[in-house]
Protein backbone atom coordinates (compact mmCIF):
# COMPACT_ATOMS: atom_id res chain seq x y z
CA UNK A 1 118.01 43.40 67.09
CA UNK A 2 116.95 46.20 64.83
CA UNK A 3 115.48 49.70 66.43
CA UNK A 4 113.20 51.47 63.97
CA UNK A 5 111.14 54.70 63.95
CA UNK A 6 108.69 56.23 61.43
CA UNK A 7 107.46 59.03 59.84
CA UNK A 8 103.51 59.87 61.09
CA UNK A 9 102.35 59.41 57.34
CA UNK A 10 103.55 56.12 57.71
CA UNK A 11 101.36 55.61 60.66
CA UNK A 12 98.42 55.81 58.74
CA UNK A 13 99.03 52.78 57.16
CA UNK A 14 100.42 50.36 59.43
CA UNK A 15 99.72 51.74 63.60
CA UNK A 16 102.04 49.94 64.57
CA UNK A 17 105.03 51.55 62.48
CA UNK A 18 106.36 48.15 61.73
CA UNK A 19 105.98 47.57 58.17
CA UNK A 20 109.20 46.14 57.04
CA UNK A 21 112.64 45.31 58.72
CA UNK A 22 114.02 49.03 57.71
CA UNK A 23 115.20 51.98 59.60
CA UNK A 24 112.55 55.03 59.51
CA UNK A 25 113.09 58.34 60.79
CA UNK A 26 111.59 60.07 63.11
CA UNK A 27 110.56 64.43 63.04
CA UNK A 28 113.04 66.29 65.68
CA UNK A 29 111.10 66.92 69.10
CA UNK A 30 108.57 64.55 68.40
CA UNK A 31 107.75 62.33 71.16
CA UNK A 32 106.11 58.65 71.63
CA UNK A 33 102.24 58.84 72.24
CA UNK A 34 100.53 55.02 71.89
CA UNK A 35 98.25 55.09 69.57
CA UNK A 36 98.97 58.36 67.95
CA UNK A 37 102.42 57.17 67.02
CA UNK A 38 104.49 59.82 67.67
CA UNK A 39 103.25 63.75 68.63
CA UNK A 40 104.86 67.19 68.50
CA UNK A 41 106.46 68.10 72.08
CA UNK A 42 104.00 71.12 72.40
CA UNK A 43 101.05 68.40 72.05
CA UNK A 44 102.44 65.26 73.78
CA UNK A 45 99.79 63.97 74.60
CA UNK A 46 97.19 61.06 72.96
CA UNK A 47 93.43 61.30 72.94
CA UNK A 48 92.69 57.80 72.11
CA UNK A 49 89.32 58.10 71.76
CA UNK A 50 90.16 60.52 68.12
CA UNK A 51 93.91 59.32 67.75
CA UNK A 52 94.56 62.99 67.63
CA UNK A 53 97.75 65.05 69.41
CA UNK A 54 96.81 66.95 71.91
CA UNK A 55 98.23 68.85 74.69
CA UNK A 56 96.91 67.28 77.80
CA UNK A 57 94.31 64.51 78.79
CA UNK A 58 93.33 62.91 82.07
CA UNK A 59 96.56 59.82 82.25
CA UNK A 60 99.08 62.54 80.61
CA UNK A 61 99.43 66.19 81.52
CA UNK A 62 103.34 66.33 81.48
CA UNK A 63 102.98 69.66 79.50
CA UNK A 64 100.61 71.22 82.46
CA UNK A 65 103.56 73.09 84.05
CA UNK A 66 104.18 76.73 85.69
CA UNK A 67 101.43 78.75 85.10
CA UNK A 68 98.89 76.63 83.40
CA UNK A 69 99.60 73.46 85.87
CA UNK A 70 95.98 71.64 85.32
CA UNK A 71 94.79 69.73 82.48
CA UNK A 72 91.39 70.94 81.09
CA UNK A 73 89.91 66.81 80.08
CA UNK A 74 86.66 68.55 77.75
CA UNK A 75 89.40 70.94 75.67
CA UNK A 76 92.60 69.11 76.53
CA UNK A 77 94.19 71.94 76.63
CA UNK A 78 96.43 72.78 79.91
CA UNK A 79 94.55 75.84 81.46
CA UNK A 80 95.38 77.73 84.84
CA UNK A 81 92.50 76.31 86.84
CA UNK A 82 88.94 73.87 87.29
CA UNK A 83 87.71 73.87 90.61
CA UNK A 84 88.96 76.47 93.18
CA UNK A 85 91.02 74.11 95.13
CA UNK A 86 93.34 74.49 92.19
CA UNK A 87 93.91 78.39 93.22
CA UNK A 88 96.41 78.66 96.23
CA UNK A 89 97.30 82.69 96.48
CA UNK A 90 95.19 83.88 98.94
CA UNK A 91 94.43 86.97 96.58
CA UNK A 92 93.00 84.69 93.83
CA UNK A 93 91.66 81.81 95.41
CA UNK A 94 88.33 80.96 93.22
CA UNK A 95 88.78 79.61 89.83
CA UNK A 96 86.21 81.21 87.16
CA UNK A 97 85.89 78.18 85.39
CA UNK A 98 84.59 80.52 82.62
CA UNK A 99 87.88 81.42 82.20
CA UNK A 100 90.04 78.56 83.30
CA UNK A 101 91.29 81.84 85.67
CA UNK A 102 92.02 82.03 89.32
CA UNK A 103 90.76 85.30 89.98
CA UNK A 104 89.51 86.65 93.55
CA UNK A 105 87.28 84.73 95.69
CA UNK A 106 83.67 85.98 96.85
CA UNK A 107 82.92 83.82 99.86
CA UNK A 108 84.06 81.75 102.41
CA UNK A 109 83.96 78.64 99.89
CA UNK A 110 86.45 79.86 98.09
CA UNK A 111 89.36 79.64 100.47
CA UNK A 112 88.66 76.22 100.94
CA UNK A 113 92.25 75.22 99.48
CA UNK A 114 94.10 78.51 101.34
CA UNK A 115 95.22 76.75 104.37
CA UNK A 116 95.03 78.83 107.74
CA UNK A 117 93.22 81.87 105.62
CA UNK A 118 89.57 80.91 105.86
CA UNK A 119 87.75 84.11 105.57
CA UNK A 120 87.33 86.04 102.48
CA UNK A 121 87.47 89.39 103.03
CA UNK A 122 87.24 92.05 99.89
CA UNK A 123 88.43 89.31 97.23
CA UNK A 124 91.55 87.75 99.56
CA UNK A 125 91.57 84.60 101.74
CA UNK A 126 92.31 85.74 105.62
CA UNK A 127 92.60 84.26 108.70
CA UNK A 128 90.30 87.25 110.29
CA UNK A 129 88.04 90.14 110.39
CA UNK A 130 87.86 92.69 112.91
CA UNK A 131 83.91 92.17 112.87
CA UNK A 132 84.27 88.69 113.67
CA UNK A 133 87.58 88.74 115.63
CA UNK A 134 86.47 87.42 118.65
CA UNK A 135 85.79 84.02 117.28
CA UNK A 136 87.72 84.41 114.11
CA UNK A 137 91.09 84.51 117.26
CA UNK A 138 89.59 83.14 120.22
CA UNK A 139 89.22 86.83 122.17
CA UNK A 140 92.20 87.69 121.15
CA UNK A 141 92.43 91.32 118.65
CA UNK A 142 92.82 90.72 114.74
CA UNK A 143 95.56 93.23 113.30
CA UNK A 144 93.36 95.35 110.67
CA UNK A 145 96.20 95.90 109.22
CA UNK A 146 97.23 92.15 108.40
CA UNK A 147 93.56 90.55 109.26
CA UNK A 148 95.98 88.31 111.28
CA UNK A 149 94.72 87.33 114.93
CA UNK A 150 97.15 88.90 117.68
CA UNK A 151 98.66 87.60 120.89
CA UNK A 152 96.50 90.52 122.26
CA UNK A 153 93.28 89.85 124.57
CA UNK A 154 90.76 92.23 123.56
CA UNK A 155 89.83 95.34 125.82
CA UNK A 156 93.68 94.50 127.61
CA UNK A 157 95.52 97.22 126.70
CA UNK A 158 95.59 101.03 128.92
CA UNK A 159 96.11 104.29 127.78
CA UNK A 160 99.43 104.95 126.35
CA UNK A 161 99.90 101.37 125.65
CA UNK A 162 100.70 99.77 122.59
CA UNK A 163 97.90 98.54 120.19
CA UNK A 164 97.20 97.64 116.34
CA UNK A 165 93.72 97.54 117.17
CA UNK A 166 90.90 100.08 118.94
CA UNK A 167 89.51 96.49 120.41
CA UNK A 168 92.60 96.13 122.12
CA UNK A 169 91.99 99.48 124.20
CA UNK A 170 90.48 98.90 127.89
CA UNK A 171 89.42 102.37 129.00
CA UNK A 172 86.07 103.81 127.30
CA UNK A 173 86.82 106.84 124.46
CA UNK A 174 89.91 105.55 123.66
CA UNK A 175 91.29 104.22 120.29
CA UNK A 176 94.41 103.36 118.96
CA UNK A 177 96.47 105.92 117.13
CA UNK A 178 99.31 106.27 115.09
CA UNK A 179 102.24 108.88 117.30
CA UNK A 180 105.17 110.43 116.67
CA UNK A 181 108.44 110.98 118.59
CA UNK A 182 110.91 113.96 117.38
CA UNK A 183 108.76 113.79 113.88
CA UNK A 184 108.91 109.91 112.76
CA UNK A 185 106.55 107.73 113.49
CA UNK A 186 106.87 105.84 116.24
CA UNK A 187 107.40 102.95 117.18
CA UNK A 188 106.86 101.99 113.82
CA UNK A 189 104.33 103.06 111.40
CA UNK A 190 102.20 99.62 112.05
CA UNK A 191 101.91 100.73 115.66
CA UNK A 192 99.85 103.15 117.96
CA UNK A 193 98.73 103.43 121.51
CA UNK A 194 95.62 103.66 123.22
CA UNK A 195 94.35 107.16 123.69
CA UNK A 196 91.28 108.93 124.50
CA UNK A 197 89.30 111.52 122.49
CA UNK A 198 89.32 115.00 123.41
CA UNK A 199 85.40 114.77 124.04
CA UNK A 200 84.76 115.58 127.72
CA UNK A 201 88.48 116.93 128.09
CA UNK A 202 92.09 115.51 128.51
CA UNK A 203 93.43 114.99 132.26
CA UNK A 204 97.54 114.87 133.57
CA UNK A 205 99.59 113.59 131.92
CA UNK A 206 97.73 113.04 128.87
CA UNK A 207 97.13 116.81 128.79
CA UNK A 208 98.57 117.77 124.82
CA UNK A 209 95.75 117.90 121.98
CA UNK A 210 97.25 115.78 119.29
CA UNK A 211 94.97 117.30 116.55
CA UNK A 212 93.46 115.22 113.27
CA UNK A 213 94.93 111.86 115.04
CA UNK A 214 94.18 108.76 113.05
CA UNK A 215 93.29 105.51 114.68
CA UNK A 216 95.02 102.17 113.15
CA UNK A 217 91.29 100.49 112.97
CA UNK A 218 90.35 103.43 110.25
CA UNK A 219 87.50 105.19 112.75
CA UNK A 220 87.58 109.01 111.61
CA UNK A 221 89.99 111.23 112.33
CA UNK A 222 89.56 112.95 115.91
CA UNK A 223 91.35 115.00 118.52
CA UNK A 224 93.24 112.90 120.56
CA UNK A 225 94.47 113.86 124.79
CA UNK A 226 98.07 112.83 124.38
CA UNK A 227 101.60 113.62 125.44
CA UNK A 228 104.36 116.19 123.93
CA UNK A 229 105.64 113.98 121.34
CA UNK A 230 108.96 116.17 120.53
CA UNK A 231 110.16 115.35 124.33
CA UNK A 232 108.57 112.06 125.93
CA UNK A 233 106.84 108.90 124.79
CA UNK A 234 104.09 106.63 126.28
CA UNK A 235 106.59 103.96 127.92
CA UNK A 236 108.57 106.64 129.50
CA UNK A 237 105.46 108.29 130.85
CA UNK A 238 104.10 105.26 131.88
CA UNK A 239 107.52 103.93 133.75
CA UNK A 240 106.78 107.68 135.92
CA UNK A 241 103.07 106.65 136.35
CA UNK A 242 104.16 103.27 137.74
CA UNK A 243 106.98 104.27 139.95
CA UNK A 244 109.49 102.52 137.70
CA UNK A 245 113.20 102.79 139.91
CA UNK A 246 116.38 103.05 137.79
CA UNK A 247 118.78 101.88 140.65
CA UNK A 248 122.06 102.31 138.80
CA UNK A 249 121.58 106.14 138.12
CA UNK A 250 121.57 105.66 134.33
CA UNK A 251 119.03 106.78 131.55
CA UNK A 252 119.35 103.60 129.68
CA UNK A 253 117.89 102.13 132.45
CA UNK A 254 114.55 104.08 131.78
CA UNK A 255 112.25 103.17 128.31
CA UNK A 256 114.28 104.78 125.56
CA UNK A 257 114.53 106.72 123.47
CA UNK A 258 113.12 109.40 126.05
CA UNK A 259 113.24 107.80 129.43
CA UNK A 260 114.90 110.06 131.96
CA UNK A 261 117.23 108.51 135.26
CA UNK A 262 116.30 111.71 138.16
CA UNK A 263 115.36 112.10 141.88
CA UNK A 264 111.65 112.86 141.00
CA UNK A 265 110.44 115.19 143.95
CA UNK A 266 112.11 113.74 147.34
CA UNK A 267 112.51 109.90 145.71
CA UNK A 268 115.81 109.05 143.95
CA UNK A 269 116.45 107.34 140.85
CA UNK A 270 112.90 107.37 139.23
CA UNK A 271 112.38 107.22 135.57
CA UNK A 272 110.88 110.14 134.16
CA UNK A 273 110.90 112.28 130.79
CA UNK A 274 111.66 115.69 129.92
CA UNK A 275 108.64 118.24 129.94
CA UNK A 276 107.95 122.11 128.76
CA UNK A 277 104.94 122.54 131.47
CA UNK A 278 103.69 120.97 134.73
CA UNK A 279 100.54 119.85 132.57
CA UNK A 280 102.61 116.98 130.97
CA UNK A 281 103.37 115.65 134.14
CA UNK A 282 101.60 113.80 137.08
CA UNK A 283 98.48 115.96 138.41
CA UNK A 284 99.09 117.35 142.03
CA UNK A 285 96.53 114.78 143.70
CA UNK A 286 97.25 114.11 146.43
CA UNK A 287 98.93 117.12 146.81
CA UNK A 288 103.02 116.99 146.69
CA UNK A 289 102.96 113.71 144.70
CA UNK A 290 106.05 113.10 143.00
CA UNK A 291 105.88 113.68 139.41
CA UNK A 292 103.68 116.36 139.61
CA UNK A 293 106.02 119.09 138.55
CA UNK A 294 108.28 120.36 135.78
CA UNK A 295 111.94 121.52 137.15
CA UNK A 296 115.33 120.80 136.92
CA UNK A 297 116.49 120.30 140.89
CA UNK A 298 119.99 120.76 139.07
CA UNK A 299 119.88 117.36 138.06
CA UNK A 300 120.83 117.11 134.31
CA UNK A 301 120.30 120.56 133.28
CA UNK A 302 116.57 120.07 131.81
CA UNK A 303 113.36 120.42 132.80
CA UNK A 304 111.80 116.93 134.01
CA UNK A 305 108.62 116.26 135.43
CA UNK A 306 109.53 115.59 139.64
CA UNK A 307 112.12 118.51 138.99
């Protein structure tokens, strides 16, 4: 049996590139394409209805790859996008058909093809809004740092608690803010704890002004009635609020990195934290309550509140 190829000015006289019982050659990179004969690899394709190469139609788009992965059928040319279902990042999920672009979306039609992100919110795809985020997550908190719903129930959390939200915060006036502990952020830079505004005054323990505190849900920046963050932090006063026992005798059995292993008043192994003044500590109600002062009792060689 013979094999045979042609050249594409051949073509144009006989389609079917048989003319006589010869060998033809074919051009380097060319590629089979029906009725066209035989196309350039950069325009595989056939459009039948003009016999013409081109780069893409409707049956073959093998050159639609990477970024341009959808054949345009009224240029055939391969372009990035038609419809907005072709747009899958979640910051450019609405095709400007214009442009053949995916650029970013405008509404919540847009993130029709961004699965799990259904809300657009300032030109990206998300799963929620902190307007909305009590049906956008069910009643739980949405992170308005992520506009990701939480595990968090809203209005759950009390002061000195963690947050990533001010919905999150139970107690009226407070918010949640960004703290510190020995100068770094802490725990992390993504996460504060509830605290309440200086407006209408601070009360034990919560007795140190931070000043210019910023809350995590953007509200402006306020005073804040919180604790001294170069010696204690919010689990460590909380574990002395809630009578937290550290039966061993050993720090590490307190919140760290602050919690404190002392006889707090006349009650042995408490957790505690380490305190400058009686004002971080427990207020004196009733009076004699443990907690409610700043010593040593010899125990460690610091100051402690119950010392």
């Amino acid at each position: 049996m013979r094999s045979f190829t042609c050249f594409l000015w051949l073509l144009t006289l006989t389609p079917g590139c048989v003319l006589e019982d010869k060998f033809v050659e074919v051009p380097d990179g060319s590629v089979e394409a029906g009725l066209c004969g035989f196309c350039e690899s950069d325009t595989p394709a056939c459009n039948e209805a003009s016999q013409m190469c081109v780069q893409c139609t409707a049956q073959n788009s093998t050159a639609c790859t990477s970024s341009t992965p959808v054949c345009n059928t009224d240029d055939n040319e391969c372009v990035e996008c038609t419809a907005s279902l072709d747009c899958n990042d979640p910051m450019a999920a609405r095709c400007d058909t214009d442009l053949n672009e995916c650029v970013e979306c405008e509404g919540e039609a847009d993130c029709d093809g961004i699965e799990g992100l259904p809300l657009c919110n300032a030109g990206t795809c998300v799963e929620c809004i902190p307007a909305t985020e009590e049906n956008d997550c069910n009643g739980n908190s949405c992170n308005p740092d992520t506009f990701t719903c939480t595990d968090t129930l809203l209005a759950s959390r009390d002061t000195c608690q963690t947050c990533v939200s001010d919905s999150e915060c139970r107690n009226p006036g407070n918010r949640c803010v960004a703290m510190e502990y020995q100068g770094n952020p802490y725990p992390d830079a993504k996460t504060g704890f509830c605290l309440k505004t200086t407006e209408g005054g601070c009360e034990q323990p919560y007795s140190i002004t931070l000043q210019a505190g910023t809350s995590l849900s953007g509200e402006p920046i306020e005073d804040y009635c919180g604790i001294n963050e170069e010696l204690a932090t919010c689990e460590a006063v909380r574990a002395l609020l809630t009578n937290v026992r550290c039966d061993g005798g050993d720090d590490q059995e307190c919140p760290q990195p602050s919690g404190l292993c002392r006889q707090v008043g006349n009650l042995d192994n408490r957790c505690t934290y380490a305190c400058q003044s009686l004002i971080e500590c427990l207020e004196d109600i009733p009076p004699g309550r443990p907690g409610s002062t700043c010593g040593s009792s010899g125990a460690g060689g610091d100051d402690y509140c119950g010392g």
